[in-house]
Protein backbone atom coordinates (compact mmCIF):
# COMPACT_ATOMS: atom_id res chain seq x y z
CA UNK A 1 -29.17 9.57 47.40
CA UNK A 2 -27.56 11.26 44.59
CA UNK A 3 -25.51 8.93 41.53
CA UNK A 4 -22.30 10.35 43.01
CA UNK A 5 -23.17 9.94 46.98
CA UNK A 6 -24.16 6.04 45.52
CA UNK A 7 -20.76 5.78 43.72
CA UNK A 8 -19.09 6.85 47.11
CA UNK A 9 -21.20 4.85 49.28
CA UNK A 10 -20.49 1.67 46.80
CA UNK A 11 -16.46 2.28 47.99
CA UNK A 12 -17.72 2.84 51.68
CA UNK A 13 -19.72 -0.91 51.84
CA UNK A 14 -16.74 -2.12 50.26
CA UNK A 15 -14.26 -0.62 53.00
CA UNK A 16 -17.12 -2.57 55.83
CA UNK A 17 -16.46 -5.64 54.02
CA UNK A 18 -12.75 -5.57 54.44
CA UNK A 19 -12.86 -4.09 57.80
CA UNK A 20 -14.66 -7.22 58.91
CA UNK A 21 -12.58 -9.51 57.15
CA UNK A 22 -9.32 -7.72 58.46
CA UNK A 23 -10.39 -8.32 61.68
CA UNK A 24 -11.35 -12.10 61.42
CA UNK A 25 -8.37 -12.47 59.81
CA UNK A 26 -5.95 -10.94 62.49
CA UNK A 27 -8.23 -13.47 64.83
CA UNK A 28 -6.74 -16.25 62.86
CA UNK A 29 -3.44 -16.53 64.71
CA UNK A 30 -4.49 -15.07 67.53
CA UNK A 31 -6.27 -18.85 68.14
CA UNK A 32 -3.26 -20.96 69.10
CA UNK A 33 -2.12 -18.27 71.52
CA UNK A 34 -5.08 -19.24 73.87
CA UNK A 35 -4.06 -22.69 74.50
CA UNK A 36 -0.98 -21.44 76.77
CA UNK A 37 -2.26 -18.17 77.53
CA UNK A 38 -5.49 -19.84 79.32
CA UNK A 39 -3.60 -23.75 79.91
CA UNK A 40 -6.58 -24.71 78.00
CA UNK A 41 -6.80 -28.20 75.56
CA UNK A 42 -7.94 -28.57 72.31
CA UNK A 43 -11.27 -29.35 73.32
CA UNK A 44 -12.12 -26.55 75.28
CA UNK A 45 -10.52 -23.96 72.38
CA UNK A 46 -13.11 -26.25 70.00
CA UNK A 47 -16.14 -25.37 72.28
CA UNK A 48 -14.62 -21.93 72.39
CA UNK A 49 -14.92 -21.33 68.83
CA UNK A 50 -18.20 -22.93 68.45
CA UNK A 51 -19.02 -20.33 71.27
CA UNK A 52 -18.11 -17.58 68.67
CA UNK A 53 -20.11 -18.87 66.36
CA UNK A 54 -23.28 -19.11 68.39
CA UNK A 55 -22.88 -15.71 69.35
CA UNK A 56 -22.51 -14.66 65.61
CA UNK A 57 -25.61 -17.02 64.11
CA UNK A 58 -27.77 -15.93 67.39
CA UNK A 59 -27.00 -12.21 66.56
CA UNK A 60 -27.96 -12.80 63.23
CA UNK A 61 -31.55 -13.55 64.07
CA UNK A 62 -31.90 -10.13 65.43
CA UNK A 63 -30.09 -7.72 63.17
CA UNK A 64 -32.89 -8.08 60.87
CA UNK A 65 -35.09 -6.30 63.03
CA UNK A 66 -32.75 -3.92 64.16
CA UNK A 67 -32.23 -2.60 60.37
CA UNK A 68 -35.96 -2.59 59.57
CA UNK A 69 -36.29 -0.04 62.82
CA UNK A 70 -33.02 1.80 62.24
CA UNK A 71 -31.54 1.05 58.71
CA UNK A 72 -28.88 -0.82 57.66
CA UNK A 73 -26.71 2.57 57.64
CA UNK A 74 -27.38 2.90 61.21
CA UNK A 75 -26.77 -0.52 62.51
CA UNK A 76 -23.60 -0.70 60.09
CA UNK A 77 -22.35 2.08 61.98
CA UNK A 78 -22.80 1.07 65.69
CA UNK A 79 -21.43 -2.69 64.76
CA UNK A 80 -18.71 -1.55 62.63
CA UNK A 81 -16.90 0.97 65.38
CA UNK A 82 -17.59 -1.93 67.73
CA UNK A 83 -16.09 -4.54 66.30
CA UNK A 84 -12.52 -2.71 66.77
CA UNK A 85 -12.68 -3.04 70.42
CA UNK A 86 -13.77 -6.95 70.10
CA UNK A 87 -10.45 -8.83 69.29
CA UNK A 88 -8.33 -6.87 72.09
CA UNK A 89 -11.53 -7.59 74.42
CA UNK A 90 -11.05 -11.49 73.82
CA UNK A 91 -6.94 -10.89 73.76
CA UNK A 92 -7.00 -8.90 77.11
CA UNK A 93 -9.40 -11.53 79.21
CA UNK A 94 -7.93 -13.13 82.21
CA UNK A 95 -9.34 -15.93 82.50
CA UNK A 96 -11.47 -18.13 80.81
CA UNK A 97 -14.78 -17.38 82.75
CA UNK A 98 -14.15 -13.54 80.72
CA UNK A 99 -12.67 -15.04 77.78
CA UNK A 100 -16.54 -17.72 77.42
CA UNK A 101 -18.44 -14.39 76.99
CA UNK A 102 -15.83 -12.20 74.97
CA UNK A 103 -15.82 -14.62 72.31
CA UNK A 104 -19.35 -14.81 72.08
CA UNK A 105 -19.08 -10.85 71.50
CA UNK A 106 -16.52 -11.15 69.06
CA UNK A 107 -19.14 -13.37 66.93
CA UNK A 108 -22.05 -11.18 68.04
CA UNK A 109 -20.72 -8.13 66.85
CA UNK A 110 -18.64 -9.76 63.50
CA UNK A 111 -22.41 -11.44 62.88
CA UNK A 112 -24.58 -8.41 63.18
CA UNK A 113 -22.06 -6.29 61.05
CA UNK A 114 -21.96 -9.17 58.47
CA UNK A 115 -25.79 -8.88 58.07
CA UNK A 116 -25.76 -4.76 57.90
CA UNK A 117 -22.98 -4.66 55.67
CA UNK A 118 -24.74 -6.99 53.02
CA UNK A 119 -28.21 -5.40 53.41
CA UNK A 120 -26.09 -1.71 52.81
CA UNK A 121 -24.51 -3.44 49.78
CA UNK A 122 -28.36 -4.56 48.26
CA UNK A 123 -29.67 -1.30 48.68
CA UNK A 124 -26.68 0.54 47.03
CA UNK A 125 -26.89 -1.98 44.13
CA UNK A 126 -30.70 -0.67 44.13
CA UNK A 127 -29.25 3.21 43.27
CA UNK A 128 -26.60 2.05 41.18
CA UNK A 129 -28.60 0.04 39.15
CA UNK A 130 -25.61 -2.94 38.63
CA UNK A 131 -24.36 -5.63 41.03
CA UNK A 132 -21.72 -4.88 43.46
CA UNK A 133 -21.90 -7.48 46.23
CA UNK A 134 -19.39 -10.19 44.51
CA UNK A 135 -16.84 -7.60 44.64
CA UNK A 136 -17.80 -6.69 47.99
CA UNK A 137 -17.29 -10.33 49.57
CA UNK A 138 -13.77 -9.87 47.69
CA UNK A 139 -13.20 -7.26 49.95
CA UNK A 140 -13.98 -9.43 52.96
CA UNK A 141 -11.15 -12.06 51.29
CA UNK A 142 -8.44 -9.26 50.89
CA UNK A 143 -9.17 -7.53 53.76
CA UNK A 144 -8.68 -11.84 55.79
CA UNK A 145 -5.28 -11.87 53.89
CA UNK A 146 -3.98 -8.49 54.73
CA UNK A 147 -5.01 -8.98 58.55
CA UNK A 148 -3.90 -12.74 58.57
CA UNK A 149 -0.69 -11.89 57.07
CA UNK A 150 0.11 -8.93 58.63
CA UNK A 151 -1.39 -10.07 62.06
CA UNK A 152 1.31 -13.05 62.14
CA UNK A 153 3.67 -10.61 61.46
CA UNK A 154 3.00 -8.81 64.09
CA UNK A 155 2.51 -11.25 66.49
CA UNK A 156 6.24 -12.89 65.30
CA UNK A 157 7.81 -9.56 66.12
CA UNK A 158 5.93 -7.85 69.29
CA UNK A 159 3.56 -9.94 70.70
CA UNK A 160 -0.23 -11.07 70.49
CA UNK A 161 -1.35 -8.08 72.87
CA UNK A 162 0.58 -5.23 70.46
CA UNK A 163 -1.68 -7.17 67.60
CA UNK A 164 -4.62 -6.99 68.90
CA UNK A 165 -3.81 -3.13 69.45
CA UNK A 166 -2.72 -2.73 66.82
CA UNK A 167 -5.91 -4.51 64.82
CA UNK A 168 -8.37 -2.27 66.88
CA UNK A 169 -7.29 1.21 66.05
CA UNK A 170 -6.60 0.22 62.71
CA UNK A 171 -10.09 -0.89 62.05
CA UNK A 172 -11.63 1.98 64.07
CA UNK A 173 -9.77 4.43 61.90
CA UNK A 174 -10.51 3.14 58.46
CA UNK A 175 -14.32 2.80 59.90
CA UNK A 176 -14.44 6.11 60.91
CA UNK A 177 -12.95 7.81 57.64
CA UNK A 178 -15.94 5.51 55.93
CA UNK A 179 -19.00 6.40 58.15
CA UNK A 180 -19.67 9.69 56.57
CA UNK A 181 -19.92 8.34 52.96
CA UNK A 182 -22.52 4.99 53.66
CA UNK A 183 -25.95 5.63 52.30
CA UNK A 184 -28.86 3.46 52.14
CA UNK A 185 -32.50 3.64 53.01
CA UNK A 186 -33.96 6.37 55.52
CA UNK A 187 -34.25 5.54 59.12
CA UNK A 188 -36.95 5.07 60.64
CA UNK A 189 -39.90 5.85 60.50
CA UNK A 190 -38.93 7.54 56.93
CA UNK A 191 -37.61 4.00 56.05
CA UNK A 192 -41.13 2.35 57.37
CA UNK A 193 -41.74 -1.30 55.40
CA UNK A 194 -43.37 -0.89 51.74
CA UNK A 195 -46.56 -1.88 51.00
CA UNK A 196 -46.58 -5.77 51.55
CA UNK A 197 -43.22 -5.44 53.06
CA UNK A 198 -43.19 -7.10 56.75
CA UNK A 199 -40.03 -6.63 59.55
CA UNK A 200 -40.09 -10.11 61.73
CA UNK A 201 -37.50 -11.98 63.42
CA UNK A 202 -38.40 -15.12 61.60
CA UNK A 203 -40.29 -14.59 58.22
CA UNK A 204 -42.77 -17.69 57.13
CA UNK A 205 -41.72 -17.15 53.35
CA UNK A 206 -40.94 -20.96 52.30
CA UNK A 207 -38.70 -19.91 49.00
CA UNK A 208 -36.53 -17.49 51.45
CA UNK A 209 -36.01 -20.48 53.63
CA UNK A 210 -34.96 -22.33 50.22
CA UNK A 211 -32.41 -19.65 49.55
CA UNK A 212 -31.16 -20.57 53.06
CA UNK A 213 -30.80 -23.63 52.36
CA UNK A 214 -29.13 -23.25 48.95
CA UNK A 215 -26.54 -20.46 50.90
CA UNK A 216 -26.00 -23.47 53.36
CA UNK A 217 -24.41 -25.75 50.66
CA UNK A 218 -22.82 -23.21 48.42
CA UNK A 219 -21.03 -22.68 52.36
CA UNK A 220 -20.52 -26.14 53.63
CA UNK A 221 -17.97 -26.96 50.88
CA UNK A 222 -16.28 -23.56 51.21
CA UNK A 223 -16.08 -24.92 55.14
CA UNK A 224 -14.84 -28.81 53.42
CA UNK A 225 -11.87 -27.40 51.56
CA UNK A 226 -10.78 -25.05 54.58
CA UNK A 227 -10.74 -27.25 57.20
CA UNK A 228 -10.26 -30.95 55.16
CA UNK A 229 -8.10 -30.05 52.07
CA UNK A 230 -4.94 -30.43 54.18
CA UNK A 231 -5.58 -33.68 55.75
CA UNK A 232 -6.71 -35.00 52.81
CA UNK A 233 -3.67 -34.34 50.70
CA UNK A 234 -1.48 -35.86 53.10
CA UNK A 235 -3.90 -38.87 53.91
CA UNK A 236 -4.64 -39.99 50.53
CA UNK A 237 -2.21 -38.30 48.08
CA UNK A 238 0.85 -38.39 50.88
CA UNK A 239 1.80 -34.57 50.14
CA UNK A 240 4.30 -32.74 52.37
CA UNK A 241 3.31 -30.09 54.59
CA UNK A 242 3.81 -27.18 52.10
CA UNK A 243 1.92 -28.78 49.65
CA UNK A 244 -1.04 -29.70 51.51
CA UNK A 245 -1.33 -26.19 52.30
CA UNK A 246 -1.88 -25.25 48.77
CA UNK A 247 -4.79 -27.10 48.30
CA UNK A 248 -6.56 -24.32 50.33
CA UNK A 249 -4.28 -21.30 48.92
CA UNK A 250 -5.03 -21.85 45.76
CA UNK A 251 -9.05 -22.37 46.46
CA UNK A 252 -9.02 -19.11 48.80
CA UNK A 253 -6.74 -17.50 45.49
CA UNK A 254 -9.29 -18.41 42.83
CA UNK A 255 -11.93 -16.91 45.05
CA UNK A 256 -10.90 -13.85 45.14
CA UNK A 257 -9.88 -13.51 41.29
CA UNK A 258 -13.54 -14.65 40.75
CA UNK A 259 -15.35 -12.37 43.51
CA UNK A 260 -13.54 -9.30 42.22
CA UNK A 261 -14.42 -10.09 38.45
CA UNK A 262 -17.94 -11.46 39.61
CA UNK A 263 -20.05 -7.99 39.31
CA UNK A 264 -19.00 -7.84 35.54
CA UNK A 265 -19.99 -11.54 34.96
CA UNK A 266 -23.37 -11.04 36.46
CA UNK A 267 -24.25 -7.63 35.05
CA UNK A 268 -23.59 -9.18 31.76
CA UNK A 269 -25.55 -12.92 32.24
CA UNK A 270 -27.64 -12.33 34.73
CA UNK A 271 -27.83 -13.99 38.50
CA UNK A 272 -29.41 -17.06 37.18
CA UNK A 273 -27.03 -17.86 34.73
CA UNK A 274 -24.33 -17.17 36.80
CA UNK A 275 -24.98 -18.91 39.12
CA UNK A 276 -26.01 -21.99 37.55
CA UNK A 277 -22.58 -22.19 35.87
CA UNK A 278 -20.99 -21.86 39.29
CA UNK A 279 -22.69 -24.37 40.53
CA UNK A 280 -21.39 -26.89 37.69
CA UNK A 281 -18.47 -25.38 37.76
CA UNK A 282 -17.79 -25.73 41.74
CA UNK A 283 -19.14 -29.35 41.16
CA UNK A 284 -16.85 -30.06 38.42
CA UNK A 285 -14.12 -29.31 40.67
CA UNK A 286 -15.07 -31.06 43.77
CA UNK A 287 -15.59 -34.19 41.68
CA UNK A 288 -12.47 -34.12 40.33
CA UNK A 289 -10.78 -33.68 43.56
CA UNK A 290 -12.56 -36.84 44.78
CA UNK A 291 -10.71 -38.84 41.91
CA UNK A 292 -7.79 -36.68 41.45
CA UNK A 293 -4.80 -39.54 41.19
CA UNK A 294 -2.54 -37.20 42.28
CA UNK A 295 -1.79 -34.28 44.74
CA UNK A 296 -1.59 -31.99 41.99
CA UNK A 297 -4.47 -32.35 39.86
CA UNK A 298 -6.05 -32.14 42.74
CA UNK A 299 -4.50 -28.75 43.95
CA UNK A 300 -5.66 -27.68 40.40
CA UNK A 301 -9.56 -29.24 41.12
CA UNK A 302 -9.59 -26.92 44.26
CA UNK A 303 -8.45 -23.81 41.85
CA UNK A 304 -11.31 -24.52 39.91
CA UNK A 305 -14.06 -25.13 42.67
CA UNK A 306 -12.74 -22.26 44.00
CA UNK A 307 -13.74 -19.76 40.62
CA UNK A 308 -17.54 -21.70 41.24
CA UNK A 309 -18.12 -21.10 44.49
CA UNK A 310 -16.96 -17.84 44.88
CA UNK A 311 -19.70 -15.52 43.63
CA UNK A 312 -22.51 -18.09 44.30
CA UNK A 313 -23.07 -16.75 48.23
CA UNK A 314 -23.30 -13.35 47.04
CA UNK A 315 -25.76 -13.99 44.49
CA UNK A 316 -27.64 -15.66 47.06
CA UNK A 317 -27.51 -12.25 49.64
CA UNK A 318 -28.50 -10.71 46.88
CA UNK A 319 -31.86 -12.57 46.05
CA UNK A 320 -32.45 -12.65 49.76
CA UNK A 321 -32.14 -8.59 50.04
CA UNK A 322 -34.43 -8.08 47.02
CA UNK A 323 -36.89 -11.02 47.84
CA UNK A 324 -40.55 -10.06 47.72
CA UNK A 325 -43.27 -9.57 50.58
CA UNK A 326 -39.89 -9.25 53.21
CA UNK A 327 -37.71 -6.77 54.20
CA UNK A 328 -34.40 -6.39 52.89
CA UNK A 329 -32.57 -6.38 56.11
CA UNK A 330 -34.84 -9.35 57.69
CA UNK A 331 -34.34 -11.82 54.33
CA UNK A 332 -30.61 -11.39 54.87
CA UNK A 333 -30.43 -11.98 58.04
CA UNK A 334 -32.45 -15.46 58.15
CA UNK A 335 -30.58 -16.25 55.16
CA UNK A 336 -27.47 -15.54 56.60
CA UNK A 337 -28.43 -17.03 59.43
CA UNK A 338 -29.00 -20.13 58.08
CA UNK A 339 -25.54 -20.59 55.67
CA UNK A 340 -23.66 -19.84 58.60
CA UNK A 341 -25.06 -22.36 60.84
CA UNK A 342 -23.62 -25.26 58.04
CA UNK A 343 -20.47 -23.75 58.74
CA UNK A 344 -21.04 -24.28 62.72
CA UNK A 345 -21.76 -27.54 61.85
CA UNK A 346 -19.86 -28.77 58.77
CA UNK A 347 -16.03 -29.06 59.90
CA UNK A 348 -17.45 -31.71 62.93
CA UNK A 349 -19.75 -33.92 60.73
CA UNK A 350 -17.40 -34.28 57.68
CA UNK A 351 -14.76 -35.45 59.97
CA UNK A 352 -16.92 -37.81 61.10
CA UNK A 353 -18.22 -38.91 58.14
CA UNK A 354 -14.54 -38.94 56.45
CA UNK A 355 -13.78 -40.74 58.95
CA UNK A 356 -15.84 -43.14 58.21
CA UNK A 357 -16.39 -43.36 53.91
CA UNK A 358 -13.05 -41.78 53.54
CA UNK A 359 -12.19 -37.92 52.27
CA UNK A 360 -12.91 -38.91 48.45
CA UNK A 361 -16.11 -40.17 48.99
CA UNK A 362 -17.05 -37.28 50.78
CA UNK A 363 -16.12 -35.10 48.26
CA UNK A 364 -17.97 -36.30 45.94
CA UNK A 365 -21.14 -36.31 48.04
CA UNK A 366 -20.33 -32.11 48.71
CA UNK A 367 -20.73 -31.78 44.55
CA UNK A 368 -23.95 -32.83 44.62
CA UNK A 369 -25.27 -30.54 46.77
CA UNK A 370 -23.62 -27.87 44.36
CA UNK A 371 -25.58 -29.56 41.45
CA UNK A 372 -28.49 -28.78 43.68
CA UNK A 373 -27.71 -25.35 43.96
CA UNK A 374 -27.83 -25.03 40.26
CA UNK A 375 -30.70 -26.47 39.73
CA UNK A 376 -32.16 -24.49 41.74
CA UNK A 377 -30.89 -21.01 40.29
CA UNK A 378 -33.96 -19.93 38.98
CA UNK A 379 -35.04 -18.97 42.69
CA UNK A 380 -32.12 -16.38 42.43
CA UNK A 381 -34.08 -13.79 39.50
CA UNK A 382 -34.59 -11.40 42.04
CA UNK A 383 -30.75 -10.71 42.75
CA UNK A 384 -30.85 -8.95 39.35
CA UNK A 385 -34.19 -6.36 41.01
CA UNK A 386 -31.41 -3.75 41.00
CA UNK A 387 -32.11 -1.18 38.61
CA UNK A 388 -31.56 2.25 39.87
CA UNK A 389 -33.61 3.92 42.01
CA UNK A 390 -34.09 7.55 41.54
CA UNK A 391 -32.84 10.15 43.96
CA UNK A 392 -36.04 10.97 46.13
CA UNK A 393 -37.77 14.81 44.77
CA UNK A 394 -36.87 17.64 47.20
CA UNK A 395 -39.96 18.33 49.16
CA UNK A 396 -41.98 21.18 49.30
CA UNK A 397 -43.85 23.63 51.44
C-alpha cells in the first residue's frame, strides 16, 4: 500500500463508517411503523429490538475470525454491499414470524460490518502513521443524522416502503463507488498471523478483556443519556417536550464536534492522555447533571459529557486493534463484542434502578465508572502503535 492508496483508503473507511450509520439511522423511524404494520405492543417491538441486538453482538464473535482468514478488506466488502438490502428486508416482511429473523440480520450484518470497518480503520492508521478512527466514528454520527433526518422525511412524504428503497440503493451506491479504494492487510494466506499473533474466536488475553470492559462503560452512559435524558428532564427538572429533547441533541452535537477534532487531539497528546482527560471530563459532566438545579445547566452538563465521551470508544478500538500476542481483527471483535452487550443491557437495568434510587442518583453512579475508565488509561498505549508501515518491496524473480 502506497502513501497515496493509504490517503484514499483513509476517505474509503470513512465512507463505511457513514454508510453504516446512514443506515441505522434511517432504521430509527422506521421503529414505530412496526407497531401497526405487524398489530404488535410495545413489548413485543422491545424483544424485537433486543433480537437485533443479539444478532449484532452474536455476529460479532465471529467476524474476528472471518478477517484473520480473509482480511478486514474482504469481509468489509461482503458486509458492507449487504447491509443495503437489510432495512428493506425487515420493511418488506409480512409477518412477524419473517420480520423475528430479518431483524436479527439487520444486527448481524450492521455487527459484522461494525467490526471490519474498525479493524480496516487500525490498519490504515498503521500506513498512515497518525490516528484516524475518532474521525471515523464521526462519520458513523453524521452519516445517523443525515439518514435519521432525511429518512423521516421521507417517510412524512411517501411512505416507509419508498424509505427503505430509497435507503438501500443509496447505501449500495456510495459502497460500491468506495470498494475499489479500501486497502488493508493481504488476504489470506499472504495476510497469515505474525509471529506470536493467534486468530481465535475467544482470545484468553486478560488486559483485552479489560479493554472490554473499559469500552463497556465508556458505552453504557452513551446508552444513559440516549434513552434516560428525556425522562429525566421532565421527571425531575419538569421541562417541556422540546426541551427534554435537547438534553440528548446537544450530547449527540458535542460528540460529533469532538470525534471530528479527536485525531488532532490524540496525534498531539497521545491515547493515554486523551483519554484520561475524557474520562474526567465525561465524569465532570455526568456529575453535574446529577445535581444540575435546573433543566438548563443540565442540558449544558450533557454538552460537556458529550466532548468526554466521544473519542474515548475509539481510542479503545484502537488499543484493541494494535494489542499484542492477538490479531487485529479478533481483539476488535471481542472488544466490540463486549461494549455492545452494555448497550443490550443498559437502557433495561437503569430504568430499573432509576426507578428505584431515582435518575440523579443514577447519574452519579454512571461517572464513576468513567473515573474508572481513566484510571485505567494507561492500558490504552498501544492505540498510539501506529507509525507507518512501509509499502511492502516489489518482489523478485
Amino acid at each position: 500500500m502506497t502513501m497515496t492508496e493509504a490517503r484514499r483508503a483513509r476517505w474509503a473507511v470513512a465512507m463505511m463508517f457513514a454508510a453504516a450509520g446512514f443506515v441505522m439511522g434511517a432504521w430509527a423511524p422506521q421503529i414505530p411503523l412496526l407497531l401497526p404494520r405487524h398489530q404488535i405492543t410495545e413489548f413485543t417491538l422491545g424483544l424485537l429490538i433486543l433480537v437485533l441486538g443479539v444478532g449484532a453482538v452474536g455476529a460479532m464473535l465471529f467476524t474476528g475470525r472471518l478477517i484473520g482468514r480473509h482480511g478486514s478488506v474482504a469481509v468489509l466488502r461482503v458486509f458492507a454491499l449487504s447491509s443495503a438490502a437489510a432495512l428493506p428486508i425487515v420493511v418488506f416482511s409480512p409477518s412477524l414470524v419473517v420480520l423475528t429473523p430479518a431483524m436479527a440480520l439487520l444486527g448481524a450484518l450492521i455487527g459484522c460490518m461494525d467490526v471490519a470497518m474498525n479493524a480496516n480503520a487500525v490498519e490504515v492508521e498503521r500506513r498512515l502513521g497518525r490516528a484516524i478512527m475518532s474521525s471515523s466514528h464521526g462519520f458513523w454520527s453524521l452519516g445517523g443524522f443525515v439518514g435519521g433526518s432525511a429518512g423521516a422525511w421521507v417517510i412524512s412524504l411517501w411512505g416507509a416502503e419508498v424509505q427503505a428503497v430509497l435507503v438501500g440503493v443509496a447505501t449500495a451506491v456510495a459502497v460500491l463507488a468506495t470498494l475499489p479504494f479500501l486497502r488493508g492487510e493481504a488476504p489470506a494466506p499472504a495476510s497469515a498471523a505474525l509471529p506470536g499473533e493467534k486468530t481465535v474466536l475467544l482470545p484468553r488475553a486478560a488486559g483485552l478483556w479489560l479493554l472490554g470492559a473499559l469500552a463497556l462503560f465508556s458505552m453504557v452512559p452513551e446508552g444513559a443519556v440516549l434513552d434516560w435524558a428525556a425522562l429525566y428532564l421532565q421527571k425531575d427538572m419538569g421541562s417541556d417536550v422540546f426541551r427534554s429533547g435537547l438534553g440528548f441533541a446537544f450530547f449527540a452535537g458535542a460528540m460529533a464536534l469532538m470525534r471530528f477534532a479527536g485525531d488532532s487531539v490524540r496525534n498531539r497528546f497521545g491515547a493515554v492522555l486523551t483519554l484520561r482527560v475524557s474520562g474526567l471530563l465525561a465524569a465532570a459532566g455526568m456529575m453535574l447533571a446529577a445535581l444540575a438545579p435546573n433543566d438548563t445547566l443540565a442540558i449544558a452538563a450533557f454538552f460537556v459529557t458529550g466532548l468526554g465521551v466521544a473519542n474515548m470508544v475509539p481510542i479503545l478500538f484502537s488499543a484493541a486493534g494494535n494489542y499484542p500476542g492477538v490479531a487485529s481483527g479478533t481483539a476488535i471483535s471481542a472488544v466490540t463484542m463486549v461494549g455492545y452487550a452494555g448497550i443490550l443491557v443498559a437502557p433495561a437495568s437503569i430504568g430499573f434502578v432509576a426507578e428505584a434510587i431515582g435518575f440523579r442518583v443514577t447519574y452519579a453512579v454512571l461517572s464513576l465508572l468513567l473515573i474508572i475508565v481513566a484510571l485505567f488509561a494507561g492500558r490504552t498505549a498501544g492505540a498510539d502503535e501506529v507509525q507507518a508501515v512501509p509499502a511492502p518491496a516489489p518482489r523478485t524473480t
